[in-house]
PDB file of N, CA and C in Angstrom:
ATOM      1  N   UNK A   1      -3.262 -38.095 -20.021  1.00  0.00           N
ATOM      2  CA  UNK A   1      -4.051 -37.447 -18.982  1.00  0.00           C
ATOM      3  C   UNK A   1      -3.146 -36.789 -17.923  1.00  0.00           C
ATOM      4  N   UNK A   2      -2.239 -37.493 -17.917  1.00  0.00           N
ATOM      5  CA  UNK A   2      -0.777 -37.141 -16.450  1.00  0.00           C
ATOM      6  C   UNK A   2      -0.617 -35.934 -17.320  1.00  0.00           C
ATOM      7  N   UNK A   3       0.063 -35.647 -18.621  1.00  0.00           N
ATOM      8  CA  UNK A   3       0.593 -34.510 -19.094  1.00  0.00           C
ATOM      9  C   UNK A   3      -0.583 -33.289 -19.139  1.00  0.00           C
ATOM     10  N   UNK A   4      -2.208 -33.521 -19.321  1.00  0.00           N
ATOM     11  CA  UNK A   4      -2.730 -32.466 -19.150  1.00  0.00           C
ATOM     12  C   UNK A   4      -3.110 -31.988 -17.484  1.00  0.00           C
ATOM     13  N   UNK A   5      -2.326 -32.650 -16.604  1.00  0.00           N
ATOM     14  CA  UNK A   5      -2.871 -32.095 -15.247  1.00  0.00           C
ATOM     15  C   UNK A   5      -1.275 -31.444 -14.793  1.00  0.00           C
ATOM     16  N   UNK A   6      -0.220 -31.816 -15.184  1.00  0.00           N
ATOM     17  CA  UNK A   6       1.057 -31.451 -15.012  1.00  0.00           C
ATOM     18  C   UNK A   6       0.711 -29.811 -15.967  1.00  0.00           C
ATOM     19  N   UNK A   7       0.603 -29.819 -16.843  1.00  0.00           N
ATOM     20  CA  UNK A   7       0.706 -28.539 -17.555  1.00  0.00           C
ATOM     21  C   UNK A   7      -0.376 -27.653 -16.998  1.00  0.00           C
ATOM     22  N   UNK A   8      -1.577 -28.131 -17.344  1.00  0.00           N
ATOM     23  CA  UNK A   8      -2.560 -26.858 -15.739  1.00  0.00           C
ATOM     24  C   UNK A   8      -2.118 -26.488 -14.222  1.00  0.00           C
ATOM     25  N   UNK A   9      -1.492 -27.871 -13.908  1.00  0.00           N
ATOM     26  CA  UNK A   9      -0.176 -27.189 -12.573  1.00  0.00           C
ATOM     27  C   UNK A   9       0.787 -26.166 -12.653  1.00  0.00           C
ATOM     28  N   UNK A  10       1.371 -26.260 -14.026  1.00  0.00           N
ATOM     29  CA  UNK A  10       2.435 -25.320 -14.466  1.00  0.00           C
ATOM     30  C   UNK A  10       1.229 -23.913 -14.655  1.00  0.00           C
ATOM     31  N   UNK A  11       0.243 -23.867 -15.372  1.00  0.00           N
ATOM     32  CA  UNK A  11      -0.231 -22.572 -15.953  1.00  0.00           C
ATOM     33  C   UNK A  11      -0.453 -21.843 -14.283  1.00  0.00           C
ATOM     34  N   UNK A  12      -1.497 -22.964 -13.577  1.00  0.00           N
ATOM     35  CA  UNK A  12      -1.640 -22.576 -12.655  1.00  0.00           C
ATOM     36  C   UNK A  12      -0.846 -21.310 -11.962  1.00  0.00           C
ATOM     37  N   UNK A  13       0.580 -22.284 -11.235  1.00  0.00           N
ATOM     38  CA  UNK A  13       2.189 -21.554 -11.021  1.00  0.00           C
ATOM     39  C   UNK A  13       2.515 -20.312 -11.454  1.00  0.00           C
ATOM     40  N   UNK A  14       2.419 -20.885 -12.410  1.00  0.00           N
ATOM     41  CA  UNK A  14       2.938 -19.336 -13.652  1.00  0.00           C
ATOM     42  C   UNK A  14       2.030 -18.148 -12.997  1.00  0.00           C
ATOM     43  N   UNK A  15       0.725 -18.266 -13.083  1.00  0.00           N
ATOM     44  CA  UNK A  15      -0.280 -17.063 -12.930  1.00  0.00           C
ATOM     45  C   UNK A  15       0.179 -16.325 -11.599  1.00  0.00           C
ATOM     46  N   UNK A  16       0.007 -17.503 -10.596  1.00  0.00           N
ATOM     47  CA  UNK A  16       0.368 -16.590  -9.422  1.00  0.00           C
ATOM     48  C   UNK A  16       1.673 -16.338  -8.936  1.00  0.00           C
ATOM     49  N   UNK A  17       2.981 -16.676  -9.876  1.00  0.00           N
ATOM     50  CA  UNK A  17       4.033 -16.036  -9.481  1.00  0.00           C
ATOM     51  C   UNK A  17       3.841 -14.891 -10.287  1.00  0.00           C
ATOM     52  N   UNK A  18       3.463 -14.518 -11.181  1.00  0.00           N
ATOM     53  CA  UNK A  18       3.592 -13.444 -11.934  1.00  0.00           C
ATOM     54  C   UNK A  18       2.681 -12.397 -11.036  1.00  0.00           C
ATOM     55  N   UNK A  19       1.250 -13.150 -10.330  1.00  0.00           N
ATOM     56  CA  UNK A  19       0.655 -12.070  -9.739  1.00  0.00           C
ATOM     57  C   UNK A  19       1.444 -11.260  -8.224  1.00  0.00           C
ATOM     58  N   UNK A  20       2.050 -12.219  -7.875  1.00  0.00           N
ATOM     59  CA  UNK A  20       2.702 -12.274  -6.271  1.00  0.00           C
ATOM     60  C   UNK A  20       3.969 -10.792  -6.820  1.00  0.00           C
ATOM     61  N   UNK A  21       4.399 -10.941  -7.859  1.00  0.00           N
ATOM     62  CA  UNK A  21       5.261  -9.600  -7.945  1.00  0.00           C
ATOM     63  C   UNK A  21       4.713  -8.322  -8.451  1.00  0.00           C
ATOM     64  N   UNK A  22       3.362  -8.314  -8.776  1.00  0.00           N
ATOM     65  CA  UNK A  22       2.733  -7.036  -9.165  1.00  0.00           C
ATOM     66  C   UNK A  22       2.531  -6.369  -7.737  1.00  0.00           C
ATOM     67  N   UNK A  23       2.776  -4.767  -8.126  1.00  0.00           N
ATOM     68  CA  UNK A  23       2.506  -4.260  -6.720  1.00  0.00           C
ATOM     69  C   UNK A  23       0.534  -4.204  -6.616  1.00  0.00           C
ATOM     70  N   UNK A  24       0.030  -3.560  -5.765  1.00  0.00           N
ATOM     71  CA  UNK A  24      -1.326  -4.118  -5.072  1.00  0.00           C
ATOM     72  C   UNK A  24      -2.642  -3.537  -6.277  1.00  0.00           C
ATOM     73  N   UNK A  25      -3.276  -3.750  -6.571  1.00  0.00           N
ATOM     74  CA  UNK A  25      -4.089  -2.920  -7.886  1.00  0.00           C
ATOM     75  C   UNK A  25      -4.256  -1.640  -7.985  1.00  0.00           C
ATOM     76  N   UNK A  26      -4.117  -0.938  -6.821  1.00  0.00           N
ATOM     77  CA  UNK A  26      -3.799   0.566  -6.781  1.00  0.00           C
ATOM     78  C   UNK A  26      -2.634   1.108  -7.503  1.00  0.00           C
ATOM     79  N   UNK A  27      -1.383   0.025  -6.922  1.00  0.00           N
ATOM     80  CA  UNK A  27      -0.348   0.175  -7.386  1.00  0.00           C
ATOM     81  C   UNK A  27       0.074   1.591  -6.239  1.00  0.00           C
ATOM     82  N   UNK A  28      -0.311   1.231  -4.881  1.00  0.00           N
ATOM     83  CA  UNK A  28       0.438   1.686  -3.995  1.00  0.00           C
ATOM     84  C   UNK A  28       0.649   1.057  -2.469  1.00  0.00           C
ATOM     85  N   UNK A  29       0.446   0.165  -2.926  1.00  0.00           N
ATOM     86  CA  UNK A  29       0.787  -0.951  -2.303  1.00  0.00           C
ATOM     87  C   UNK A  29       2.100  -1.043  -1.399  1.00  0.00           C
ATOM     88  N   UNK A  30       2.478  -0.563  -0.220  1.00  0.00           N
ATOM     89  CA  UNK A  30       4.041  -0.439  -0.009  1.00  0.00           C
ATOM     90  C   UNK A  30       4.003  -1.606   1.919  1.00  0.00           C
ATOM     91  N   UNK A  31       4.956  -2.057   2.063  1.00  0.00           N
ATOM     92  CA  UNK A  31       5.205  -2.583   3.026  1.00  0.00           C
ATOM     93  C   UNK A  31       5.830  -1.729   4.118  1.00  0.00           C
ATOM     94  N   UNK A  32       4.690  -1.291   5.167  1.00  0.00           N
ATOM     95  CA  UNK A  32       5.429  -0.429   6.296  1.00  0.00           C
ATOM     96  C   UNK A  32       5.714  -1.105   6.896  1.00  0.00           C
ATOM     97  N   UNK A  33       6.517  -0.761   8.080  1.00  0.00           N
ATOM     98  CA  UNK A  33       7.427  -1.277   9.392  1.00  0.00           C
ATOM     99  C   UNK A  33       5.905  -0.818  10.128  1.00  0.00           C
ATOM    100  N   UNK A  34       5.779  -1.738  11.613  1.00  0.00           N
ATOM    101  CA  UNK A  34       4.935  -1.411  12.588  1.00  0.00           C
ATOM    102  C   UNK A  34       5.453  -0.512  13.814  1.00  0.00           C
ATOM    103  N   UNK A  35       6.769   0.100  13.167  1.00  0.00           N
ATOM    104  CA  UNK A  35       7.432   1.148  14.105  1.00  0.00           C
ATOM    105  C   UNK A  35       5.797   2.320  14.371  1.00  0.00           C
ATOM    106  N   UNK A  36       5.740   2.515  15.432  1.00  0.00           N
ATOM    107  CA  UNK A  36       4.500   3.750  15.927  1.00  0.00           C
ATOM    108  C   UNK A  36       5.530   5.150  16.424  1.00  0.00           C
ATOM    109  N   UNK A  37       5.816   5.657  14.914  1.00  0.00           N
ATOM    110  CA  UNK A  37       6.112   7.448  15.334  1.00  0.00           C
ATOM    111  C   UNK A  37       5.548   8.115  14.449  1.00  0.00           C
ATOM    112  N   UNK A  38       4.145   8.541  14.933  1.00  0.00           N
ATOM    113  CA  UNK A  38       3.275   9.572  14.587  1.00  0.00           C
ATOM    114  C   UNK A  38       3.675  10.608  13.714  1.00  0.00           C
ATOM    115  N   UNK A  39       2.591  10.636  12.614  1.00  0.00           N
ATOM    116  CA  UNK A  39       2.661  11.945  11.636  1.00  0.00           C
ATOM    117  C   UNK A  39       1.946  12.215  11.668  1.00  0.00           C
ATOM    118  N   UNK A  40       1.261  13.743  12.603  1.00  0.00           N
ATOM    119  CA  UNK A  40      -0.146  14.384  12.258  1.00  0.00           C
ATOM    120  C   UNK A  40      -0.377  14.993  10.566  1.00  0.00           C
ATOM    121  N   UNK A  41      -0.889  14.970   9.790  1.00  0.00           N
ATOM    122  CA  UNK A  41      -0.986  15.435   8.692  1.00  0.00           C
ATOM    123  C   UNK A  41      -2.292  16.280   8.152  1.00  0.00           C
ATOM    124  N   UNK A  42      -2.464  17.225   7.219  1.00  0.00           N
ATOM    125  CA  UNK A  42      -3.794  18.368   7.534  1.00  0.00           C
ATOM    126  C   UNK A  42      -3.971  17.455   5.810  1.00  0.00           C
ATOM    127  N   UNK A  43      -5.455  17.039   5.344  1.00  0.00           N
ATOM    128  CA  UNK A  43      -5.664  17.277   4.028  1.00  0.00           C
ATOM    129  C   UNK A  43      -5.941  18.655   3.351  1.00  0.00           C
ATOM    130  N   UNK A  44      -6.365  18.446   2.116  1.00  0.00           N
ATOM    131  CA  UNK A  44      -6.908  19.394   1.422  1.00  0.00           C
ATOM    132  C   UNK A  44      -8.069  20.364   1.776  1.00  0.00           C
ATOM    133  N   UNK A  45      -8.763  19.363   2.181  1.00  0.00           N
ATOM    134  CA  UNK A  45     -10.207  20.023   2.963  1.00  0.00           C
ATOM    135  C   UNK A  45      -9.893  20.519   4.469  1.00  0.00           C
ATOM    136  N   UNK A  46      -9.072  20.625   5.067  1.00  0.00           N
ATOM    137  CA  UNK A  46      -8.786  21.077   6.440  1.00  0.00           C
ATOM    138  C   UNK A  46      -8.805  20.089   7.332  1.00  0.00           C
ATOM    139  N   UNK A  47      -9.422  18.366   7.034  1.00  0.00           N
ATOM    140  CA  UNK A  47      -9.063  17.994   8.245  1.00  0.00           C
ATOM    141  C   UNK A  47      -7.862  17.019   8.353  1.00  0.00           C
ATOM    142  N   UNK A  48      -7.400  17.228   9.902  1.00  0.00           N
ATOM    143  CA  UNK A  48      -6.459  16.834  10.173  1.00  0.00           C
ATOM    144  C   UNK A  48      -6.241  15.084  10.548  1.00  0.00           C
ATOM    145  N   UNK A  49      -5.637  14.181  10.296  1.00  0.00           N
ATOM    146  CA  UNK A  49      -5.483  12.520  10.543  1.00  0.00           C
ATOM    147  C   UNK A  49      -3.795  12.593  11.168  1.00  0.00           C
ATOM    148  N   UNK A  50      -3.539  11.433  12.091  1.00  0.00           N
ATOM    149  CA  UNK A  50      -2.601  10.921  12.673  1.00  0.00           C
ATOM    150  C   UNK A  50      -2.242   9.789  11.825  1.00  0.00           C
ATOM    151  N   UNK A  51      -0.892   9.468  11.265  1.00  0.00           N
ATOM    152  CA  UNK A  51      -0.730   8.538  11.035  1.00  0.00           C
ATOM    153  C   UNK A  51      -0.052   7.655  11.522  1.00  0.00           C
ATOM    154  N   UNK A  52       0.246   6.245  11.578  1.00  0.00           N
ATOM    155  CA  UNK A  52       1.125   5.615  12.551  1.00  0.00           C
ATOM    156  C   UNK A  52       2.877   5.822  12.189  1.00  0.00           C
ATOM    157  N   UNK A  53       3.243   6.080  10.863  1.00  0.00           N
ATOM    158  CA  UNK A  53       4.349   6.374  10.428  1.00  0.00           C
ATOM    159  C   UNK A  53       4.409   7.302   8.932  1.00  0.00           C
ATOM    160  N   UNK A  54       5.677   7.558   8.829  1.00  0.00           N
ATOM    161  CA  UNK A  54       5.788   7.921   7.427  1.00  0.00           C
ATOM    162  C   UNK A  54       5.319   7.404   5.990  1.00  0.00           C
ATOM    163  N   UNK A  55       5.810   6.196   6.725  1.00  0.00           N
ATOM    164  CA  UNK A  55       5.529   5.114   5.473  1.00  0.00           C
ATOM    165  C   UNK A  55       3.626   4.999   4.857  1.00  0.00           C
ATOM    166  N   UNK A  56       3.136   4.972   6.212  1.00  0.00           N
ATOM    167  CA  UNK A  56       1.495   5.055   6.331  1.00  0.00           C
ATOM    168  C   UNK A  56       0.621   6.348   5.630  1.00  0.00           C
ATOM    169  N   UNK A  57       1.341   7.382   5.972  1.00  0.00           N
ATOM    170  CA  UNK A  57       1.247   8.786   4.984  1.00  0.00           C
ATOM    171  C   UNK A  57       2.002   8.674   3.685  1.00  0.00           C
ATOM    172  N   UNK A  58       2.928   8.023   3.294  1.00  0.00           N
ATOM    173  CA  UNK A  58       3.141   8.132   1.672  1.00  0.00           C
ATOM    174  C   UNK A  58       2.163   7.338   1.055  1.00  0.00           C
ATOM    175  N   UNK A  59       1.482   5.930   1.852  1.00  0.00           N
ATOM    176  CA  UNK A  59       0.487   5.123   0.908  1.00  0.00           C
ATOM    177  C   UNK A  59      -0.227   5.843   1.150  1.00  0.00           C
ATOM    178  N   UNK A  60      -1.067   6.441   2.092  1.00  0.00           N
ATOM    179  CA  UNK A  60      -2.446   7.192   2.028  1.00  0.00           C
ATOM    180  C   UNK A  60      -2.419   8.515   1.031  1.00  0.00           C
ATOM    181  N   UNK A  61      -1.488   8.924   0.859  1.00  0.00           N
ATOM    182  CA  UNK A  61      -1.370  10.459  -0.121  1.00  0.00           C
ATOM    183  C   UNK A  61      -0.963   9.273  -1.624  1.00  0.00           C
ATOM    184  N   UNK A  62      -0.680   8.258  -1.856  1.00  0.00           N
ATOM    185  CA  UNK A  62      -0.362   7.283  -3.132  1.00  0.00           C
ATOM    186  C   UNK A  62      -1.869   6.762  -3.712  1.00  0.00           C
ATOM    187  N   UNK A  63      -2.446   6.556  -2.499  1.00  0.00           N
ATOM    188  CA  UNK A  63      -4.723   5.986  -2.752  1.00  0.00           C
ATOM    189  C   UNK A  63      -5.052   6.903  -2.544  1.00  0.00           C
ATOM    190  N   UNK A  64      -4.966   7.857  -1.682  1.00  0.00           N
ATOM    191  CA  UNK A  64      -6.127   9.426  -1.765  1.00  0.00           C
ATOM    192  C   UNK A  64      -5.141  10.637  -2.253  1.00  0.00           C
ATOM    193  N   UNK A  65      -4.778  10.544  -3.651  1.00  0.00           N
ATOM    194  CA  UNK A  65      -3.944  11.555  -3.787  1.00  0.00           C
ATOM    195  C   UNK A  65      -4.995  13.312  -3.805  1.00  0.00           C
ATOM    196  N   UNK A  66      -6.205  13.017  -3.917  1.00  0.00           N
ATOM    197  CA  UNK A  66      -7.137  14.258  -3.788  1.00  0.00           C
ATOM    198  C   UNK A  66      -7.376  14.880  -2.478  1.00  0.00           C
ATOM    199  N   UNK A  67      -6.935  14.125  -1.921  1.00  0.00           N
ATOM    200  CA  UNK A  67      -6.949  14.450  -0.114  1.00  0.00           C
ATOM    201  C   UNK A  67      -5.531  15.415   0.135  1.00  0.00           C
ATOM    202  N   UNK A  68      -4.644  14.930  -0.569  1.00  0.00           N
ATOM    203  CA  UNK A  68      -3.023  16.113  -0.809  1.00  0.00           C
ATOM    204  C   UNK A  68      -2.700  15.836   1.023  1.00  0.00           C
ATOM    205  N   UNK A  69      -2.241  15.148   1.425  1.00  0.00           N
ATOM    206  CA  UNK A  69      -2.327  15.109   2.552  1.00  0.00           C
ATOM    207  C   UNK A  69      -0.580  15.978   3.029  1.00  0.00           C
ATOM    208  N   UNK A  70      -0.455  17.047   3.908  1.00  0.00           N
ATOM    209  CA  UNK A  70       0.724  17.747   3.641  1.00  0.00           C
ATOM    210  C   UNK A  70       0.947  17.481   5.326  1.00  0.00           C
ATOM    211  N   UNK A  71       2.352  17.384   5.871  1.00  0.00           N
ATOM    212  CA  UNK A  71       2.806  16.985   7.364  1.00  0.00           C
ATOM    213  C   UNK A  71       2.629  18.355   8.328  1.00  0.00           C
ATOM    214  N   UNK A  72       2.021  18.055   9.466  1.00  0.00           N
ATOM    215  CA  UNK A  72       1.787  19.620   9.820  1.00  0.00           C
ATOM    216  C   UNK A  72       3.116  19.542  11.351  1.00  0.00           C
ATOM    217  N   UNK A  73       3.444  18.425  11.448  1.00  0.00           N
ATOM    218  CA  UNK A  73       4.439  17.863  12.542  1.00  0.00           C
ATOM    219  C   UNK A  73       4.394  16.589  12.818  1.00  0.00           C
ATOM    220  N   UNK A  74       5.455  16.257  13.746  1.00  0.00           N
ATOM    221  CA  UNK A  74       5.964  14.468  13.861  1.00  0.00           C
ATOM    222  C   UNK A  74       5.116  14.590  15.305  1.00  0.00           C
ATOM    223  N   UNK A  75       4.196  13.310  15.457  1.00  0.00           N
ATOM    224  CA  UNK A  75       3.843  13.321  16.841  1.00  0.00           C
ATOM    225  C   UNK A  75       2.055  13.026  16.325  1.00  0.00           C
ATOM    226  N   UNK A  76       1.102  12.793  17.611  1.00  0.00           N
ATOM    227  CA  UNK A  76      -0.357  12.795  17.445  1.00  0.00           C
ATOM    228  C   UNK A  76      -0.701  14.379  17.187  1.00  0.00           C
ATOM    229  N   UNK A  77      -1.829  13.938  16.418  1.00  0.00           N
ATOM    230  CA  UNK A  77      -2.268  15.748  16.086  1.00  0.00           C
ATOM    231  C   UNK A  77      -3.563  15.439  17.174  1.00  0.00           C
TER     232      UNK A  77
END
């Protein structure tokens, strides 16, 4: 009985180290810095979003790649 609760501990383990290194189900999943230097950026459709960094505009153009989000300057738009 000890060996079948030791080995469901192990499967257990196993699952979520393997899940903990997949990137996020999008698979754009990225870790920004909470540095705040603004990227105004224009989408596809004309409107314009602020982002808090660079990093924040490569995941948002990585999940809304139909949005094409292109930098129109560094700073609040």
């Amino acid at each position: 009985m000890k060996f079948q609760y030791l080995l469901a501990f192990m499967a257990i383990g196993l699952s979520m180290a393997q899940r903990s290194n997949r990137p996020g189900a999008d698979g754009c999943s990225m870790i920004c810095t909470a540095d705040f230097k603004p990227v105004c950026a224009r989408g596809r459709d004309g409107t314009v979003r602020t982002f808090a960094n660079s990093c924040e505009l490569r995941t948002a153009r990585c999940q809304e790649p139909a949005a094409a989000f292109s930098v129109l300057r560094e700073g609040q738009c």
